[in-house]
Protein backbone atom coordinates (compact mmCIF):
# COMPACT_ATOMS: atom_id res chain seq x y z
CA UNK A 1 -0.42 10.86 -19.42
CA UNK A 2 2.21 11.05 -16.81
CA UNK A 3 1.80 13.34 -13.39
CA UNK A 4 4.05 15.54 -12.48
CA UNK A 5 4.29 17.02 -8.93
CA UNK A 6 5.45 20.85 -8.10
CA UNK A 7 6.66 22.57 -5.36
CA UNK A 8 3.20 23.47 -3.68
CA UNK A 9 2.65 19.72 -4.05
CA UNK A 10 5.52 18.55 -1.61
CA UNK A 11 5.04 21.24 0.22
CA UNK A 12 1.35 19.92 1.00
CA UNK A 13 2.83 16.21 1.51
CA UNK A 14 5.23 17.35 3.95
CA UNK A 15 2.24 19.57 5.92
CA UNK A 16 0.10 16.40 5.93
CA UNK A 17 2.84 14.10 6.84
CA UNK A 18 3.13 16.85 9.94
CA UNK A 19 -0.36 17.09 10.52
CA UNK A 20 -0.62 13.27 11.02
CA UNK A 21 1.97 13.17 13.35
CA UNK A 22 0.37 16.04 15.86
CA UNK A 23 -3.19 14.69 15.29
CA UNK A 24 -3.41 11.70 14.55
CA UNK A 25 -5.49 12.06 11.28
CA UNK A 26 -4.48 13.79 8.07
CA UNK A 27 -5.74 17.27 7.23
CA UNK A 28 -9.01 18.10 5.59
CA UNK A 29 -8.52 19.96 1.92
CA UNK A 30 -10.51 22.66 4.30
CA UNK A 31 -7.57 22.59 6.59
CA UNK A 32 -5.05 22.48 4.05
CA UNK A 33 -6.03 25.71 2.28
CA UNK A 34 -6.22 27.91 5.09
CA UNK A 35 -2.86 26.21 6.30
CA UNK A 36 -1.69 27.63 2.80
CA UNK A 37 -4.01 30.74 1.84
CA UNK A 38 -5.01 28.69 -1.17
CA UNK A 39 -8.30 27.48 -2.20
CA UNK A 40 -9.81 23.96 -1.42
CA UNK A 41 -10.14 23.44 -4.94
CA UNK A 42 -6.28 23.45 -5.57
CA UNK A 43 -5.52 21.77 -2.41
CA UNK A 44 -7.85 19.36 -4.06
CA UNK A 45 -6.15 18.84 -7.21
CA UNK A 46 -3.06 18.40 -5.44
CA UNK A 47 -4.20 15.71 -3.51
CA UNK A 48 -5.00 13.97 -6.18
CA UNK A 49 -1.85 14.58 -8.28
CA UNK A 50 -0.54 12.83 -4.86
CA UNK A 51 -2.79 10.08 -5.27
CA UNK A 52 -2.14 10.06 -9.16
CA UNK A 53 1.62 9.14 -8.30
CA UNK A 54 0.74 7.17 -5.37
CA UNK A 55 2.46 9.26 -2.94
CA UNK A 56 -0.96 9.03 -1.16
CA UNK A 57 -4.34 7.38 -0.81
CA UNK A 58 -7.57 9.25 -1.49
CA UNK A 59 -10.77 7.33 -0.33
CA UNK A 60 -12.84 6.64 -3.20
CA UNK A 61 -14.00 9.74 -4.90
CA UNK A 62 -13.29 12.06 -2.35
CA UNK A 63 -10.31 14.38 -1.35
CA UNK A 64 -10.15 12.75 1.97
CA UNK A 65 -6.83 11.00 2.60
CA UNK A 66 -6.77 7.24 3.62
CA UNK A 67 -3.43 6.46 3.41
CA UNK A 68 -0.16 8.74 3.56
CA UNK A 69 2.43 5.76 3.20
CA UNK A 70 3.33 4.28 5.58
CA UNK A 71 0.67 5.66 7.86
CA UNK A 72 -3.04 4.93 8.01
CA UNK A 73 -5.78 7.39 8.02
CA UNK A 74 -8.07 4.51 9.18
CA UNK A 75 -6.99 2.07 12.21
CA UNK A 76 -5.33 -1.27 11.07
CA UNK A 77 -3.72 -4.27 13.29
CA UNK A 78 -0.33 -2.46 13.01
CA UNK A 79 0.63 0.68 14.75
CA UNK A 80 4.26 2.49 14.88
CA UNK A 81 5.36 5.02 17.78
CA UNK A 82 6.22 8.20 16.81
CA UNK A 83 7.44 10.91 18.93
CA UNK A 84 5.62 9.28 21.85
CA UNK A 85 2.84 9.36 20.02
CA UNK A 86 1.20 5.76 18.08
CA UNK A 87 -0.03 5.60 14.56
CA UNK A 88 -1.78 3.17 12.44
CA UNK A 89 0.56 1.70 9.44
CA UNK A 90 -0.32 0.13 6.64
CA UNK A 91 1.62 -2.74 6.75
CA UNK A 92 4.05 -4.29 9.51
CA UNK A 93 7.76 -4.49 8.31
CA UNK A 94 10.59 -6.45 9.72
């Protein structure tokens, strides 16, 4: 059955892309919702539409992001500067 993503969806990928950026770490689904007035439970499912269509990584039956791609949730050998500020990646690329 194929996933499709809506509005509130890229809305929230955009917002976590942010978060990362200003803290280092993606946002909870607790953070999310309030960031949104929405409940957990539909930032929830939209995390995992994300993950569905591998926009994102969810760890293992949770709503807790591991991956936003190209950045890590999780700290890995390779790290990329942005805004001053250094990430983990998932990958290095050339």
């Amino acid at each position: 059955m194929a996933v499709f993503l809506n509005e509130r969806d890229w809305q929230l990928r955009l917002h976590l892309y942010r978060f990362i950026v200003d803290h280092n770490r993606p946002p909870t689904a607790t953070e999310a919702a309030i960031a949104f007035n929405m409940s957990e439970d539909d930032v929830r499912a939209s995390y995992q539409r994300l993950h569905d269509t591998h926009v994102i990584f969810l760890e293992p039956g949770t709503a807790s992001v591991r991956m936003a791609h190209p950045l890590s949730a999780v700290q890995t050998p390779y790290r990329v500067s942005v805004y001053g500020r250094v990430l983990y990646a998932n990958c290095a690329w050339v």
